[in-house]
Protein backbone atom coordinates (compact mmCIF):
# COMPACT_ATOMS: atom_id res chain seq x y z
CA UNK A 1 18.97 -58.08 19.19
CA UNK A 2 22.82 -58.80 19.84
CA UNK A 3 23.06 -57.29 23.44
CA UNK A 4 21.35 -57.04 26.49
CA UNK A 5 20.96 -53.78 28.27
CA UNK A 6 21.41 -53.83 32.28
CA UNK A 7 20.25 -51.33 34.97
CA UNK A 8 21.64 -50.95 38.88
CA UNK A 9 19.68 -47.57 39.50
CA UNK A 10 16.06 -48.10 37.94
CA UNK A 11 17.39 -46.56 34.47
CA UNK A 12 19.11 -44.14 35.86
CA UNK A 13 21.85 -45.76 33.62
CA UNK A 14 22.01 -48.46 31.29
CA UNK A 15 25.13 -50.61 30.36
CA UNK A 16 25.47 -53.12 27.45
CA UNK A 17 26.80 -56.43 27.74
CA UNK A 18 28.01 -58.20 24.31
CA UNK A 19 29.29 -62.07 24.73
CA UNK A 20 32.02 -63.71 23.20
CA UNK A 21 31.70 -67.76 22.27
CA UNK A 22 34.09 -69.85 23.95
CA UNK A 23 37.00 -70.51 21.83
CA UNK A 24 35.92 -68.06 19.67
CA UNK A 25 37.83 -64.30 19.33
CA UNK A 26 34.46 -63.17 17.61
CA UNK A 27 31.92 -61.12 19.36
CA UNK A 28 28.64 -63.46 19.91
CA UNK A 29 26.74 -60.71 18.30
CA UNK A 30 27.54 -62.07 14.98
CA UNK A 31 26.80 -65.64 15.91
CA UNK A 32 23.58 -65.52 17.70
CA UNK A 33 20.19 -62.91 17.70
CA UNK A 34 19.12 -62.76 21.24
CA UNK A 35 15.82 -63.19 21.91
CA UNK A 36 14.64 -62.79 25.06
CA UNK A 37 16.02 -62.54 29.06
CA UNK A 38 14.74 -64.03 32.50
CA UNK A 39 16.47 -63.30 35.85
CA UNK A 40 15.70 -64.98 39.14
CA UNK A 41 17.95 -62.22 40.82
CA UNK A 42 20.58 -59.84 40.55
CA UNK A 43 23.17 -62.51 39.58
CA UNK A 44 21.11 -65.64 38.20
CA UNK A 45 19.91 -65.02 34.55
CA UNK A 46 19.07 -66.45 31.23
CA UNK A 47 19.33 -65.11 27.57
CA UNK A 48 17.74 -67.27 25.22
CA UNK A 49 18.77 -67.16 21.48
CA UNK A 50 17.80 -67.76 17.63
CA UNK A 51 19.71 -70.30 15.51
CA UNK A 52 23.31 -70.04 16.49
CA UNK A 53 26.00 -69.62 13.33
CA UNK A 54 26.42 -72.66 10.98
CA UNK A 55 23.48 -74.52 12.61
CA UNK A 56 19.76 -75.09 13.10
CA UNK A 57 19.43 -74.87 16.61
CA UNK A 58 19.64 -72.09 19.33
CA UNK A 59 21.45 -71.88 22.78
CA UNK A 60 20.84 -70.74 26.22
CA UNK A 61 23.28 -67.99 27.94
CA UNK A 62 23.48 -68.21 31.78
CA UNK A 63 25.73 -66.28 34.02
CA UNK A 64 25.47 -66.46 37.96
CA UNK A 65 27.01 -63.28 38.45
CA UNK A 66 24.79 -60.76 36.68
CA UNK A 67 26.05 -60.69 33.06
CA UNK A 68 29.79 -60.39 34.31
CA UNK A 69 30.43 -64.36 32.51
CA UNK A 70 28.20 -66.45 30.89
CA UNK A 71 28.03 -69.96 30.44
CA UNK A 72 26.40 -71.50 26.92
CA UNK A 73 24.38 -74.58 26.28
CA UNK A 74 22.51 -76.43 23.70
CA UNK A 75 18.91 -76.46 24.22
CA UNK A 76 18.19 -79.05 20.81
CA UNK A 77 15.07 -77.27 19.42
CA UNK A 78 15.29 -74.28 16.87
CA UNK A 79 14.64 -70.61 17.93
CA UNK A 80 13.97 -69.71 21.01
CA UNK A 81 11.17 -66.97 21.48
CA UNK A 82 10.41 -66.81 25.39
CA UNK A 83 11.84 -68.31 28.21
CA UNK A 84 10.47 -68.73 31.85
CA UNK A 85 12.01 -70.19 34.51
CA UNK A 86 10.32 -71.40 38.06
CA UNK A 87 13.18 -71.72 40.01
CA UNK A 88 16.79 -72.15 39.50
CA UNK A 89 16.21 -75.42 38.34
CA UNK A 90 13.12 -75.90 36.52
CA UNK A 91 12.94 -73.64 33.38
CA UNK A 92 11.02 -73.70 29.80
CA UNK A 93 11.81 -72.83 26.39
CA UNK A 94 9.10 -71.65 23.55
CA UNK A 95 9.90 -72.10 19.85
CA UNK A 96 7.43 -70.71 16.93
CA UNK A 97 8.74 -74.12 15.09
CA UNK A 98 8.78 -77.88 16.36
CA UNK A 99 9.20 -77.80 19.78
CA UNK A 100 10.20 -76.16 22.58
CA UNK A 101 12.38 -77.39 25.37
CA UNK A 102 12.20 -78.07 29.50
CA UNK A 103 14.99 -78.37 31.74
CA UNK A 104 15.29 -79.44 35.23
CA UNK A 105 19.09 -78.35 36.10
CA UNK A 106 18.98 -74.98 35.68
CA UNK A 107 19.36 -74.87 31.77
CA UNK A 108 22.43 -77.04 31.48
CA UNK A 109 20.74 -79.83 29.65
CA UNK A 110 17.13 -79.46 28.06
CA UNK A 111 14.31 -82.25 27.24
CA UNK A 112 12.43 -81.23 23.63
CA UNK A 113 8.79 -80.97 23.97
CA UNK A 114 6.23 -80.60 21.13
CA UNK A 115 3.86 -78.89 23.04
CA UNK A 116 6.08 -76.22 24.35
CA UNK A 117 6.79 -75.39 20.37
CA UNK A 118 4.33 -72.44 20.83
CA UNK A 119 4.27 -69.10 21.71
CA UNK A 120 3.27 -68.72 25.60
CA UNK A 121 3.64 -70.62 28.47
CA UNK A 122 2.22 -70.43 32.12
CA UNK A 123 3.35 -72.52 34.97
CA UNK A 124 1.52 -73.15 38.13
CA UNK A 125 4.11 -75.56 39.09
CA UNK A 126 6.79 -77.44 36.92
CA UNK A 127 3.94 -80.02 36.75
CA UNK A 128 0.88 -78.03 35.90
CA UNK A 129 0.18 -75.31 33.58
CA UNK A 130 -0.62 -74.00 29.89
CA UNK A 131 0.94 -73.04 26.70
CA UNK A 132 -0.41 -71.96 23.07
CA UNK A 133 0.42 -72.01 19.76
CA UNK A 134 -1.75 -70.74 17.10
CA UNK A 135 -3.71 -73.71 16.99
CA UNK A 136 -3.62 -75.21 20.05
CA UNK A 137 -4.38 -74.98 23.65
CA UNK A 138 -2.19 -77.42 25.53
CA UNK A 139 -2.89 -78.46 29.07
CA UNK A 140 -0.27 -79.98 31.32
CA UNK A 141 -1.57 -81.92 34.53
CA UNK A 142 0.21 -83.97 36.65
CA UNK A 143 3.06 -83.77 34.89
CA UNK A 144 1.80 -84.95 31.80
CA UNK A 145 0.78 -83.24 28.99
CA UNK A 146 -2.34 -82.86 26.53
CA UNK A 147 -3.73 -81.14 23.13
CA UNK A 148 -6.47 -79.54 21.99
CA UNK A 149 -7.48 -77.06 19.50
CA UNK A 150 -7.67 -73.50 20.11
CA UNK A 151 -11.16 -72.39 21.20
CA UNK A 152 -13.27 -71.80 17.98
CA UNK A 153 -15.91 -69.27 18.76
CA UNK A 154 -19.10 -68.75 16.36
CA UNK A 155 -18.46 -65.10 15.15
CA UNK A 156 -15.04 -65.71 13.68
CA UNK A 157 -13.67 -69.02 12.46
CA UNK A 158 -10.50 -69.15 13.24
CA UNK A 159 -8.65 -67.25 15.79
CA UNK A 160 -3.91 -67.76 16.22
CA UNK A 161 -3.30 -68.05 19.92
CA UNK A 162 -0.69 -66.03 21.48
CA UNK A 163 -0.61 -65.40 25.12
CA UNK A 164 -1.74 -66.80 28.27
CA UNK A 165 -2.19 -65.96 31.90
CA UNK A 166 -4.06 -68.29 34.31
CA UNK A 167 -5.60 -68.06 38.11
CA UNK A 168 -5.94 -72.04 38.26
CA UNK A 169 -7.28 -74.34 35.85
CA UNK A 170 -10.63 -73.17 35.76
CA UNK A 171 -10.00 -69.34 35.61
CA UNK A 172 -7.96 -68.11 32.87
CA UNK A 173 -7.10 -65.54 29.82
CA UNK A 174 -6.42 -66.28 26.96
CA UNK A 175 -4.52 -63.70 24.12
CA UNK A 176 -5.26 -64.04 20.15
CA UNK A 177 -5.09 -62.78 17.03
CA UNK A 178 -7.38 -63.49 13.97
CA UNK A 179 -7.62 -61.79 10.06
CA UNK A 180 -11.90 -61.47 9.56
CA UNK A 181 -12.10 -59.82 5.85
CA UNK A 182 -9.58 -56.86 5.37
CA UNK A 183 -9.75 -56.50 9.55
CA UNK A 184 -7.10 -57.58 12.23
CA UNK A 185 -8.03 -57.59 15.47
CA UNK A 186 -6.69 -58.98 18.94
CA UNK A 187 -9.04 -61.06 21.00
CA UNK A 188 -9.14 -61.00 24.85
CA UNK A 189 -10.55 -64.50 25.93
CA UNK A 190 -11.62 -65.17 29.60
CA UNK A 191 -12.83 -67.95 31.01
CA UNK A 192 -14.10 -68.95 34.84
CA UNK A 193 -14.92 -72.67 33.91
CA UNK A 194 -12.11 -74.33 31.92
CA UNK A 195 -13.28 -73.21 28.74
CA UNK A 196 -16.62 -73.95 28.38
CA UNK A 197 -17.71 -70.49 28.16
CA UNK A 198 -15.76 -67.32 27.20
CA UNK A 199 -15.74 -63.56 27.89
CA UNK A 200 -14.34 -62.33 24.42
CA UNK A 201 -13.32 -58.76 23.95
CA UNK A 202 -12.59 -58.16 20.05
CA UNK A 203 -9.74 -55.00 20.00
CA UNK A 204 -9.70 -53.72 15.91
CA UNK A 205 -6.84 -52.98 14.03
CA UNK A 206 -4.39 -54.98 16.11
CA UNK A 207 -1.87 -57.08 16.24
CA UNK A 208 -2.88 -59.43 18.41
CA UNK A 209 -3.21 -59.94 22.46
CA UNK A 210 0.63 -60.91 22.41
CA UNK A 211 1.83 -60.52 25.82
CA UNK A 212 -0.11 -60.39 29.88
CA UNK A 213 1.40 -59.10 32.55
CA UNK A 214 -0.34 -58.97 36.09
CA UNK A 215 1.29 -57.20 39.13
CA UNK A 216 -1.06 -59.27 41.35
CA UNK A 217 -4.19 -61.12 41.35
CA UNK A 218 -6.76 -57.81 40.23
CA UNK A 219 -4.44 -55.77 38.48
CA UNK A 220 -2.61 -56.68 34.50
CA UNK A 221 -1.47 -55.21 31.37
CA UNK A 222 -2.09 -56.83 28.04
CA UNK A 223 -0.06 -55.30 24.91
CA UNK A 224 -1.62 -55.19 21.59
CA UNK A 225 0.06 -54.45 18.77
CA UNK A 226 -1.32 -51.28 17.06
CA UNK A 227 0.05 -48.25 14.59
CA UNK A 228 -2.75 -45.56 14.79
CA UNK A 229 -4.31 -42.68 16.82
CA UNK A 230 -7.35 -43.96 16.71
CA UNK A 231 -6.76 -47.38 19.07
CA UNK A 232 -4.47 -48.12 21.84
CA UNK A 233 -1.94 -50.26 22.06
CA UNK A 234 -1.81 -51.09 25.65
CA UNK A 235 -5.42 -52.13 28.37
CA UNK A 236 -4.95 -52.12 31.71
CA UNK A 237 -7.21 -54.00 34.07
CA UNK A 238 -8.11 -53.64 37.71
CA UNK A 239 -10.31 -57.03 37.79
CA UNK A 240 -9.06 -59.78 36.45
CA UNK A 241 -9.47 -59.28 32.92
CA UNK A 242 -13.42 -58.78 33.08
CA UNK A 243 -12.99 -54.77 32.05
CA UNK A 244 -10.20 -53.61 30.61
CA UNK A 245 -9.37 -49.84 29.97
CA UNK A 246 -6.60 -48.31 26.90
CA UNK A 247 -4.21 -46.19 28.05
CA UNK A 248 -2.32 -43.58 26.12
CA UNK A 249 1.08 -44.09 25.03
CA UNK A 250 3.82 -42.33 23.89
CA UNK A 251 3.23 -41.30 20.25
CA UNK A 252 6.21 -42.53 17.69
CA UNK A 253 8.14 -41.29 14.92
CA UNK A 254 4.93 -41.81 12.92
CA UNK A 255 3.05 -39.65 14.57
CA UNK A 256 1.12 -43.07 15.71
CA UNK A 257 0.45 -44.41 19.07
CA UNK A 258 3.46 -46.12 20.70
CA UNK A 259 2.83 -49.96 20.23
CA UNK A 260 4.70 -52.81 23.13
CA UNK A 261 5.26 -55.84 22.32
CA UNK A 262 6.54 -56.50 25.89
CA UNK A 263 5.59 -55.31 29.75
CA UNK A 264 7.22 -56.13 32.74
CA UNK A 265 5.89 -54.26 36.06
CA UNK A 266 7.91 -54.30 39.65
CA UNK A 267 4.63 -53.34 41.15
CA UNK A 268 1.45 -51.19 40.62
CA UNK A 269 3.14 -47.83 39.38
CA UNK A 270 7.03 -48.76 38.27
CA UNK A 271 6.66 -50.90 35.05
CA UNK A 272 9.26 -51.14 31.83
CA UNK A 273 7.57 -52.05 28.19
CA UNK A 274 9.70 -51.91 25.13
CA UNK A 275 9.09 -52.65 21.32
CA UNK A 276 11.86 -52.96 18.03
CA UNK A 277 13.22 -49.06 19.18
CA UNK A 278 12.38 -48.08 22.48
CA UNK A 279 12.16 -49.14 26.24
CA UNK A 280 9.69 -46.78 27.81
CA UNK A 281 9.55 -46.28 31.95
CA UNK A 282 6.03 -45.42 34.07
CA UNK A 283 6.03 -44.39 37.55
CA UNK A 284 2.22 -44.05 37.69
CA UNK A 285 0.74 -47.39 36.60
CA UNK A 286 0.53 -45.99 32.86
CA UNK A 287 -1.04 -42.89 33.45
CA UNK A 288 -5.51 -42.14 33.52
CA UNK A 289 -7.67 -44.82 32.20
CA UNK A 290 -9.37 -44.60 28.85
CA UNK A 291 -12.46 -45.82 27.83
CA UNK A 292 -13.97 -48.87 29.42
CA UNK A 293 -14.28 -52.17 27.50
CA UNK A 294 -16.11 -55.30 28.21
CA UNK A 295 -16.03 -58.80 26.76
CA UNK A 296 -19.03 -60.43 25.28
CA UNK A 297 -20.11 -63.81 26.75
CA UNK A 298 -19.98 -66.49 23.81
CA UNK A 299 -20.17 -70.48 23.65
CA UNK A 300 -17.25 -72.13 21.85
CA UNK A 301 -18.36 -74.53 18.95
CA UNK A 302 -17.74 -77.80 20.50
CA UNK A 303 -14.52 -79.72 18.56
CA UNK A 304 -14.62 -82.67 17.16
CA UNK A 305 -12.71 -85.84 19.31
CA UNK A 306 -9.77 -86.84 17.71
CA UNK A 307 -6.50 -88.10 19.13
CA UNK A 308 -2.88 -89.30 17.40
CA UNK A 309 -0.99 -91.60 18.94
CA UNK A 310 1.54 -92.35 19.72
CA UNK A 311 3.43 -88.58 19.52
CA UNK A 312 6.08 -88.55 18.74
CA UNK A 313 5.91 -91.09 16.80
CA UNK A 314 9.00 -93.05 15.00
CA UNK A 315 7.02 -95.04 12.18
CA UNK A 316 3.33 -95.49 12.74
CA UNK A 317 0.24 -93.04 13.97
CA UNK A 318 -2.97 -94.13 14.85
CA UNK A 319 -5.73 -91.81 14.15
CA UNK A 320 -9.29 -92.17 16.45
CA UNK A 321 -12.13 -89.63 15.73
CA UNK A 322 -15.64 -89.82 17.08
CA UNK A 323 -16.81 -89.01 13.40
CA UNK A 324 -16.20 -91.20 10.45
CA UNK A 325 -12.59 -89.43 8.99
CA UNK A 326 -12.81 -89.17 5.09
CA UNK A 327 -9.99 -87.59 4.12
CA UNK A 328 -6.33 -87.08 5.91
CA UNK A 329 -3.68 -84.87 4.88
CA UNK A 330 -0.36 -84.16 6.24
CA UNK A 331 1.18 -81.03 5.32
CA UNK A 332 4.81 -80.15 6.55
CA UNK A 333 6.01 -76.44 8.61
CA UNK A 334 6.23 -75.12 4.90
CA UNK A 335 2.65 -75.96 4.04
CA UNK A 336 3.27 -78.63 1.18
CA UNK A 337 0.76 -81.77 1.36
CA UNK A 338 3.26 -84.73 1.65
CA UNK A 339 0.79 -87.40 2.25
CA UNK A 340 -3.18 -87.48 1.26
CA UNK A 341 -5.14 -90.60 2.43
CA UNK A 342 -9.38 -91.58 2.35
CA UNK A 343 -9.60 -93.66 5.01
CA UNK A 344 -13.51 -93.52 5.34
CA UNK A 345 -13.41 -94.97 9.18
CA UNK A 346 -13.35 -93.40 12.58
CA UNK A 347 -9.85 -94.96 13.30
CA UNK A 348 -7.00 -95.90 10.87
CA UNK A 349 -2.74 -96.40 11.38
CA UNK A 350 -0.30 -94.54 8.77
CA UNK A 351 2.84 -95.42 8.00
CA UNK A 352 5.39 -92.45 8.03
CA UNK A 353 8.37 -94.38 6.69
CA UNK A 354 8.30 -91.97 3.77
CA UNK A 355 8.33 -89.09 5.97
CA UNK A 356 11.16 -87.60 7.04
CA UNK A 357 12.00 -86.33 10.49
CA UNK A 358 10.63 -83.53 11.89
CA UNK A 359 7.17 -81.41 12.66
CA UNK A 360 4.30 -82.09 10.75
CA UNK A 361 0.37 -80.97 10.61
CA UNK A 362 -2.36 -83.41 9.99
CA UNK A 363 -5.45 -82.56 9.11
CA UNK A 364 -8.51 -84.25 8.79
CA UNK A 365 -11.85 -83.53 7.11
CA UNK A 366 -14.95 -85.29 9.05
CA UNK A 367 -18.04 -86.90 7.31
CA UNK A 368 -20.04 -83.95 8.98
CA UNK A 369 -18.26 -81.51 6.22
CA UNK A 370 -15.56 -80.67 9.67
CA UNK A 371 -12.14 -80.11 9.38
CA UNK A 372 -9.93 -80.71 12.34
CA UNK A 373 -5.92 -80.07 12.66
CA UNK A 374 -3.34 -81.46 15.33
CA UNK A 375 0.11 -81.24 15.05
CA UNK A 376 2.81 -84.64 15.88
CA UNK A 377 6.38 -84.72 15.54
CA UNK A 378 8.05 -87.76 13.76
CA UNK A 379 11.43 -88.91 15.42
């Protein structure tokens, strides 16, 4: 995308705004793909961006006077997806690579942060919330933040997290997407106890559960991406995620069911969702209700203990498992091993001098035949 569209009269009429970089007679368009847009109000607004022109790393686009100027600053961390702002101060930034980005002054400067380099966020408060990436399920409490794997549930080994919506820290959804032989399905995940049990509803031949959207406590959308008329591409739910219910929508250019990969409502009826071609307008909530699904109540396999420390890390990590480790690999974002180590203990310290900079996954095969992954960032 190199333009946001802007409405005055509920899409009555759309206008397009392109930007121009300071100091620069060139449209912005050919520097930057836009990537998504968050507006407090009518005047306050954010565009993130992908890599800018002749570097790495992406900017942030704010304008206090709805899109007439903008302002740009450096955020630090490459490509950003999604951002989300609390107030007119406190903001995030997701990235599908390193790390994604905070900011407490209203987006003029930004603090990197590994756990934000995902692809969802949800904020209670500036100090409390979640985000995912496909293998994790990061926690932040108090300000601080923690790791863990993404919930590993017996029927399917391995499932790439997407979204997330919470209630509190207890009650929450969780949106995934997993490959199980020549299938792809989206997963609904629900849970009332902080993970220790799920509600998992399994949607075939999706994309994934890749975006929530809740108009109040009872009543959400979830879009899943889909190409068929034989599976929707959009759920509604009038309880909190326990039943969800397709809805019909729009068929495309292939003669396929309209798939979102984005909903916003302004209440129960008036919603906008869009995808790569399209933004599409309801004025009745979506329209009837289609069949009825419910989620299947399932145990997660419990996850091995392991922590790195510190991360980031400038030269050393400590590994500490509760099972004896046998065999450590660290693999960079391109998937090549760069370091392979048997330390045969439950706690060992690597030197990364040879490493350099950057995002890195280490992963860890247990005595127990387990393999466990966490991600650290060297500095």
């Amino acid at each position: 995308a190199n333009g946001v569209l802007r409405t005055t009269d509920y899409d009555a009429t759309w206008d397009t705004d392109y930007y121009h970089q300071v100091n620069c007679p060139c449209p912005v368009d050919s520097l930057y793909s836009l990537t998504d847009v968050f507006f407090m109000n009518a005047d306050l607004g954010w565009v993130g961006t992908d890599e800018a022109a002749f570097s790495l790393l992406s900017d942030v686009l704010k304008t206090t006077d709805g899109g007439q100027s903008w302002q740009h600053y450096e955020t630090g961390v490459e490509s950003l997806l999604q951002i989300k702002f609390l107030d007119e101060n406190y903001g995030v930034g997701t990235s599908p690579y390193n790390q994604g980005a905070e900011t407490f002054d209203g987006g003029e400067t930004w603090i990197a942060v590994p756990e934000l380099g995902g692809n969802d966020v949800f904020l209670f408060d500036s100090c409390n919330g979640f985000a995912v990436d496909s293998g994790s399920l990061n926690g932040k409490k108090d300000c601080e933040w923690t790791t863990e794997e993404f919930p590993t549930l017996n029927d399917v080994p391995s499932r790439d997290g997407q979204s997330v919506h919470a209630w509190n820290e207890e009650t929450y959804l969780l949106g995934a997407h997993a490959l199980w032989g020549f299938d792809n399905f989206g997963s609904i995940m629900r849970t009332t106890n902080g993970g220790e049990t799920y509600s998992i509803l399994d949607l075939y031949f999706s994309g994934g559960a890749s975006h929530f959207e809740f108009v109040n406590d009872s009543v959400g959308f979830v879009c899943v991406g889909t190409s068929s008329l034989d599976y929707e591409a959009l759920y509604k739910t009038l309880d909190s995620g326990v039943t969800w219910y397709g809805q019909i929508t729009p068929i495309n250019w292939l003669g396929h069911y309209a798939s979102f990969s984005d909903i916003e409502c302004l209440n129960e009826n008036l919603c906008y969702a869009m995808n790569q071609k399209y933004i599409y307008k309801t004025t009745n909530g979506g329209g009837e209700l289609g069949t009825m699904w419910t989620g299947v109540e399932t145990t997660p396999i419990q996850q091995t203990d392991i922590s790195l420390f510190p991360n980031p890390t400038t030269r050393e990590l400590n590994i500490e498992s509760s099972i004896l480790i046998s065999k450590i690999l660290i693999l960079d974002l391109t998937g090549r091993i760069v370091f392979t180590i048997r330390p045969n203990a439950g706690q060992t310290q690597l030197s990364l001098d040879s490493l350099s900079n950057g995002c890195y996954f280490l992963t860890a095969t247990l005595a127990n035949g387990n393999t466990v992954t966490r991600k650290f960032l060297k500095e």
